[in-house]
Protein backbone atom coordinates (compact mmCIF):
# COMPACT_ATOMS: atom_id res chain seq x y z
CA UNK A 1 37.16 8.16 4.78
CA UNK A 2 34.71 5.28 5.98
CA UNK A 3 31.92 3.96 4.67
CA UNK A 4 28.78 1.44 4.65
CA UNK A 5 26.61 0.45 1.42
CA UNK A 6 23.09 -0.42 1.45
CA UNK A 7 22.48 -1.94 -1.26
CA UNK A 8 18.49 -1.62 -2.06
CA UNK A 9 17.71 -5.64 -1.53
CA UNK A 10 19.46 -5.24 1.19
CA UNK A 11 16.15 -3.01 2.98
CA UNK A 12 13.37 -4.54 4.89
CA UNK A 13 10.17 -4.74 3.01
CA UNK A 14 6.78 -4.68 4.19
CA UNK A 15 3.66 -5.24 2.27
CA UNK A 16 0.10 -4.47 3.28
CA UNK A 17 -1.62 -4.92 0.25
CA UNK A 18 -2.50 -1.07 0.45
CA UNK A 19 1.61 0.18 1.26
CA UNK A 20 4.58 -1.56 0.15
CA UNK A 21 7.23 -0.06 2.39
CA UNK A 22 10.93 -0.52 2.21
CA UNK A 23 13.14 0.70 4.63
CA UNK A 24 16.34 1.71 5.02
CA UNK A 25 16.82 1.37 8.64
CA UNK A 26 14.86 -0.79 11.41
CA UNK A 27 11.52 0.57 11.27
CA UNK A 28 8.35 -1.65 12.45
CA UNK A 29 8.81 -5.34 11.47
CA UNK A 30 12.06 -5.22 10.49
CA UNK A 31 15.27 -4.54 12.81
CA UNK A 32 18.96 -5.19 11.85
CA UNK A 33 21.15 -4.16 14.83
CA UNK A 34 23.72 -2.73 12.47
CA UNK A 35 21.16 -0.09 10.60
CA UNK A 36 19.60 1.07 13.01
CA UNK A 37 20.64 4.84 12.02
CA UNK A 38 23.14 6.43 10.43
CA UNK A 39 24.45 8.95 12.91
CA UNK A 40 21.69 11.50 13.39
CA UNK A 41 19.37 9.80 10.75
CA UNK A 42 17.28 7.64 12.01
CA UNK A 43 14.43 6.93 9.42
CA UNK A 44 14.34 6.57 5.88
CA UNK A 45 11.40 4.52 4.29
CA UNK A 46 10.58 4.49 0.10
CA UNK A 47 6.44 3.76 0.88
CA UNK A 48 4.52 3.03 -2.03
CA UNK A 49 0.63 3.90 -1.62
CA UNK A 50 -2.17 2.68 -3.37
CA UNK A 51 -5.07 4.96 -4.45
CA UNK A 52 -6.99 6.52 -1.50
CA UNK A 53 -4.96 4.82 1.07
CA UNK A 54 -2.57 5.65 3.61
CA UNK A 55 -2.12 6.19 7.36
CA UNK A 56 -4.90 6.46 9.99
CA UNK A 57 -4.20 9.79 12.90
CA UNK A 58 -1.07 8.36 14.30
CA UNK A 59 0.98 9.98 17.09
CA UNK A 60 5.05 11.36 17.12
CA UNK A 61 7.37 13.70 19.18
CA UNK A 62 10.84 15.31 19.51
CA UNK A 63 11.69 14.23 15.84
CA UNK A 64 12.16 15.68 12.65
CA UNK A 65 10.02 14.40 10.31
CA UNK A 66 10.69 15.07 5.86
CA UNK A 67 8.31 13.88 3.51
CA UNK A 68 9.26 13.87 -0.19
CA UNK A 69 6.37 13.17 -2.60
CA UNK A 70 8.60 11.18 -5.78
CA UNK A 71 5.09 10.47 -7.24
CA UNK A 72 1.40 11.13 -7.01
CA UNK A 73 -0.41 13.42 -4.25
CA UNK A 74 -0.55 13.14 -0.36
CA UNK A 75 -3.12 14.83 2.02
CA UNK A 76 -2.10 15.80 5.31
CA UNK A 77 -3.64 16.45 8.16
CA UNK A 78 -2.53 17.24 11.60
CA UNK A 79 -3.11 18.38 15.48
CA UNK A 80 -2.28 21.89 14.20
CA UNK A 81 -5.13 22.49 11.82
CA UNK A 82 -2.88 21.96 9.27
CA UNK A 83 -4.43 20.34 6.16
CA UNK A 84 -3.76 20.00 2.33
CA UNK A 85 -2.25 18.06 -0.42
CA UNK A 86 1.60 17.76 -1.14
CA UNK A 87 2.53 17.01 -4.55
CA UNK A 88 5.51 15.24 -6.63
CA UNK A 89 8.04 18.39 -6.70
CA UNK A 90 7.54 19.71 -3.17
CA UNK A 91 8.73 18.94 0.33
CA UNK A 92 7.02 18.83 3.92
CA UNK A 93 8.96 19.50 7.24
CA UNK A 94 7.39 18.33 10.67
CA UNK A 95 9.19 19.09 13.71
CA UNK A 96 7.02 16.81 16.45
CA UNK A 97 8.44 18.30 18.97
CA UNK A 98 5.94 18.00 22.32
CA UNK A 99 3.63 16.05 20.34
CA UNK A 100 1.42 16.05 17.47
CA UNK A 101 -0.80 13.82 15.35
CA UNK A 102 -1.25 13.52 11.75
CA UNK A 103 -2.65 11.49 9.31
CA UNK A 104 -0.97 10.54 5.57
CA UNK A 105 -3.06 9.83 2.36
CA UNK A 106 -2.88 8.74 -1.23
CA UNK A 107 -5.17 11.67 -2.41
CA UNK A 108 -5.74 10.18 -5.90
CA UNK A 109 -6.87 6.72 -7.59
CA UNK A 110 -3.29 6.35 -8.93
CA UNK A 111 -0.09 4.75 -6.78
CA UNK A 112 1.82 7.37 -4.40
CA UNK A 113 5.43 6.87 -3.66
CA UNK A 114 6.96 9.13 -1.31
CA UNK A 115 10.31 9.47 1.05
CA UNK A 116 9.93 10.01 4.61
CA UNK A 117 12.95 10.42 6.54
CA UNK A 118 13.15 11.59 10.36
CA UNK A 119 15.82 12.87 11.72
CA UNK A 120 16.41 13.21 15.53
CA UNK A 121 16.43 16.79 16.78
CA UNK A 122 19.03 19.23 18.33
CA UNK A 123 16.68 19.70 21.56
CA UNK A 124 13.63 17.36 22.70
CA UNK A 125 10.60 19.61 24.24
CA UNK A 126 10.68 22.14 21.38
CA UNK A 127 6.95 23.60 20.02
CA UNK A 128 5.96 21.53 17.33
CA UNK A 129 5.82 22.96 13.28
CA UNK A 130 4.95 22.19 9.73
CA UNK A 131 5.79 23.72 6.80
CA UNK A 132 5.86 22.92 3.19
CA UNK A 133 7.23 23.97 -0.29
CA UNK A 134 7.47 23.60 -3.89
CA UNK A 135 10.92 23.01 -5.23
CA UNK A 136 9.85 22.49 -8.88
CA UNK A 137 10.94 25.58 -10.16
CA UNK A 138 14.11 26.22 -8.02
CA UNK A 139 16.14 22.37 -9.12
CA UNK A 140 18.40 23.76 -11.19
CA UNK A 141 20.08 20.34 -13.39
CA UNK A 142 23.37 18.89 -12.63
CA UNK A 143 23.04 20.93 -9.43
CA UNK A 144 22.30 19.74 -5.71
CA UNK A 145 19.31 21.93 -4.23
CA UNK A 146 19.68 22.70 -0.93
CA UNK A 147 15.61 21.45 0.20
CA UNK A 148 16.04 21.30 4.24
CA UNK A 149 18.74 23.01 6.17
CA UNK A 150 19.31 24.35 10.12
CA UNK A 151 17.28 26.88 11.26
CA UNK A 152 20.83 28.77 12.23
CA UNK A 153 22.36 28.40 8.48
CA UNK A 154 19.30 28.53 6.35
CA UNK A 155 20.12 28.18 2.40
CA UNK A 156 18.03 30.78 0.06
CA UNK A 157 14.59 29.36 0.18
CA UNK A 158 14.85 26.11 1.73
CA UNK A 159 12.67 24.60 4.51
CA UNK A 160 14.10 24.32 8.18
CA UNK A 161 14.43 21.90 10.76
CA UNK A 162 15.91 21.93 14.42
CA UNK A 163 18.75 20.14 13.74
CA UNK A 164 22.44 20.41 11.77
CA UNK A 165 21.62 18.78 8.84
CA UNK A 166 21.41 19.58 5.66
CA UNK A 167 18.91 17.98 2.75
CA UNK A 168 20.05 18.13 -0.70
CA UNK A 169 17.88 17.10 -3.87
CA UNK A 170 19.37 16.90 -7.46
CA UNK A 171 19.00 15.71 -11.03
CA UNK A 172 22.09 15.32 -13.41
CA UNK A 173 22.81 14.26 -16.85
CA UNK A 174 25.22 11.52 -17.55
CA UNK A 175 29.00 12.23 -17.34
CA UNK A 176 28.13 15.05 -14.79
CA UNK A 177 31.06 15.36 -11.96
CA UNK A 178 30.51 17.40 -9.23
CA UNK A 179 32.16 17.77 -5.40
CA UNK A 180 29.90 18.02 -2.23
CA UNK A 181 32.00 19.59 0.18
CA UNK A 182 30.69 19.14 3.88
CA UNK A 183 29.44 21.85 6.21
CA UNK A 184 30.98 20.39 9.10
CA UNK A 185 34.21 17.74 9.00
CA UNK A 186 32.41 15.94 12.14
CA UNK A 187 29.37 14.71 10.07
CA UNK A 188 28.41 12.56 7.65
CA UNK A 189 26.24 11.75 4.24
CA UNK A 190 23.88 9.64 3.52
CA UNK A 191 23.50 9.27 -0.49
CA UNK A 192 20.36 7.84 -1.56
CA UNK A 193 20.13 7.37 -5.44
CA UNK A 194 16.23 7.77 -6.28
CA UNK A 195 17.01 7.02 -10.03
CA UNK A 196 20.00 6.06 -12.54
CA UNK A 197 23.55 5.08 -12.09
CA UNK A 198 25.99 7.41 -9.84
CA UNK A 199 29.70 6.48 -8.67
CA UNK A 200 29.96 7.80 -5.03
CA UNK A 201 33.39 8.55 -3.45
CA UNK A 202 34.17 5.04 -5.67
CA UNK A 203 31.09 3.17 -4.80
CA UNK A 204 29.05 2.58 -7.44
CA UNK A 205 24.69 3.27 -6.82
CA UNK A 206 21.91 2.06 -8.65
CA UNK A 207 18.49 2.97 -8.30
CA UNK A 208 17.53 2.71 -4.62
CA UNK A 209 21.40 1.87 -3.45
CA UNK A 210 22.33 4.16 -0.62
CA UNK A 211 26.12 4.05 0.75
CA UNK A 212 27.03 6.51 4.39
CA UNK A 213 30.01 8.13 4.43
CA UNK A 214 32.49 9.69 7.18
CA UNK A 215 35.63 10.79 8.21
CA UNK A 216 36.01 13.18 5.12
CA UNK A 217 36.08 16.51 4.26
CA UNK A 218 34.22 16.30 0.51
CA UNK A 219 33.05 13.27 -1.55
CA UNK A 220 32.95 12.81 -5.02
CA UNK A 221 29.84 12.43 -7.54
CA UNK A 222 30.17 10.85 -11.04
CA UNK A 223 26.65 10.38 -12.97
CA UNK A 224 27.04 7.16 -14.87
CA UNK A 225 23.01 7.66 -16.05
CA UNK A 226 20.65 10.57 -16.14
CA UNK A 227 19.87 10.24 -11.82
CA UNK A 228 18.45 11.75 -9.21
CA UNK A 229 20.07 11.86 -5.85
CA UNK A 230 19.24 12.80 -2.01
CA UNK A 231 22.12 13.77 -0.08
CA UNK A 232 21.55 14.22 3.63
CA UNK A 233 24.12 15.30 5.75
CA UNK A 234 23.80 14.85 9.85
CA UNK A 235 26.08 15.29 13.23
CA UNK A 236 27.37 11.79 13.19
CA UNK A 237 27.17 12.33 17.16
């Protein structure tokens, strides 16, 4: 087993008055040469949004885009007459593709914090797609919800990307244990602790600590506090 720890001050911040961004791997003003991704991952940034702010129409392609609303609403609104609000509790999948434009908002007076997290795709040139759901009924606790998964090995009700990887979203009560086996020995998981105290494969998380892990076939999860995790799982090549 290998591993790297990210410990949360150890993200590069960015604040605009109107977002205060933290990110997990070089994104914009900040670039580390040694988080730069974590195999296929290649973006994940913890933006917090004041009321009735957010992102101007803005370009992407051939990536894999997740947004996870943690808190508040945000309206969406993109190159494929797609348009609406995604709330605390649900997830939105955007596969780029060939191109398309969106534009992210804080759709209430109150602060917005979300998770955005691209992931590169299987194939570059592929049609471009959105899709969104509501997970609030289906997060089952001290069980991992399977949120995002490949379009060839789709869970029961979760969203798809183009891409192996695998999204998982869970809340547990303290002295939970559980195993995470892999999908494939060849990839890897990122573990992102949104909220309480976890003990990863031996590492310990607090809120916002992330560690990567490879070379393994399962890792462990002990809940230390009540927590919520993210577990993402990618092709490490």
């Amino acid at each position: 087993m290998e591993k790297v720890i990210h410990p949360a001050n150890s993200r590069g911040t960015a604040n605009f008055g109107w977002l205060n961004a933290n990110y997990s791997f070089s994104f914009a003003n900040f670039f580390d040469p040694n988080k730069v991704q974590f195999g296929q991952l290649r973006v994940l940034n913890d933006d917090f949004i004041k009321g009735g702010m957010g992102f101007g129409t803005h370009p992407h392609e051939n990536m894999e885009i997740i947004t996870i609303p943690l808190k508040g609403e945000l309206r969406h609104k993109d190159s494929m007459d797609n348009s609406g609000v995604i709330k605390a509790g649900e997830v939105q999948v955007m596969s780029a593709g060939t191109g398309v434009e969106h534009s992210e908002f804080n759709s209430s007076q109150d602060e917005l914090n979300m998770l955005q997290i691209w992931i590169f795709p299987e194939e570059n040139g592929l049609d471009p797609r959105y899709e969104q759901k509501s997970f609030s009924g289906l997060l089952e606790t001290n069980e991992l919800t399977t949120v995002v998964a490949p379009k060839s090995d789709q869970s029961e009700g979760s969203l798809w990307i183009n891409q192996q990887a695998y999204l998982h979203l869970g809340e547990f009560e303290t002295g939970t244990k559980i195993e995470y086996p892999l999908k494939n020995e060849s990839d890897g998981v990122y573990a992102f602790l949104i909220e309480g105290e976890t003990e990863v494969a031996g590492t310990i998380l607090k809120k916002r600590d992330a560690v990567g892990i490879w070379n393994t076939s399962s890792i462990s999860l002990e809940f230390k506090k009540p927590s919520k995790v993210l577990l993402i799982e990618v092709p490490m090549n």
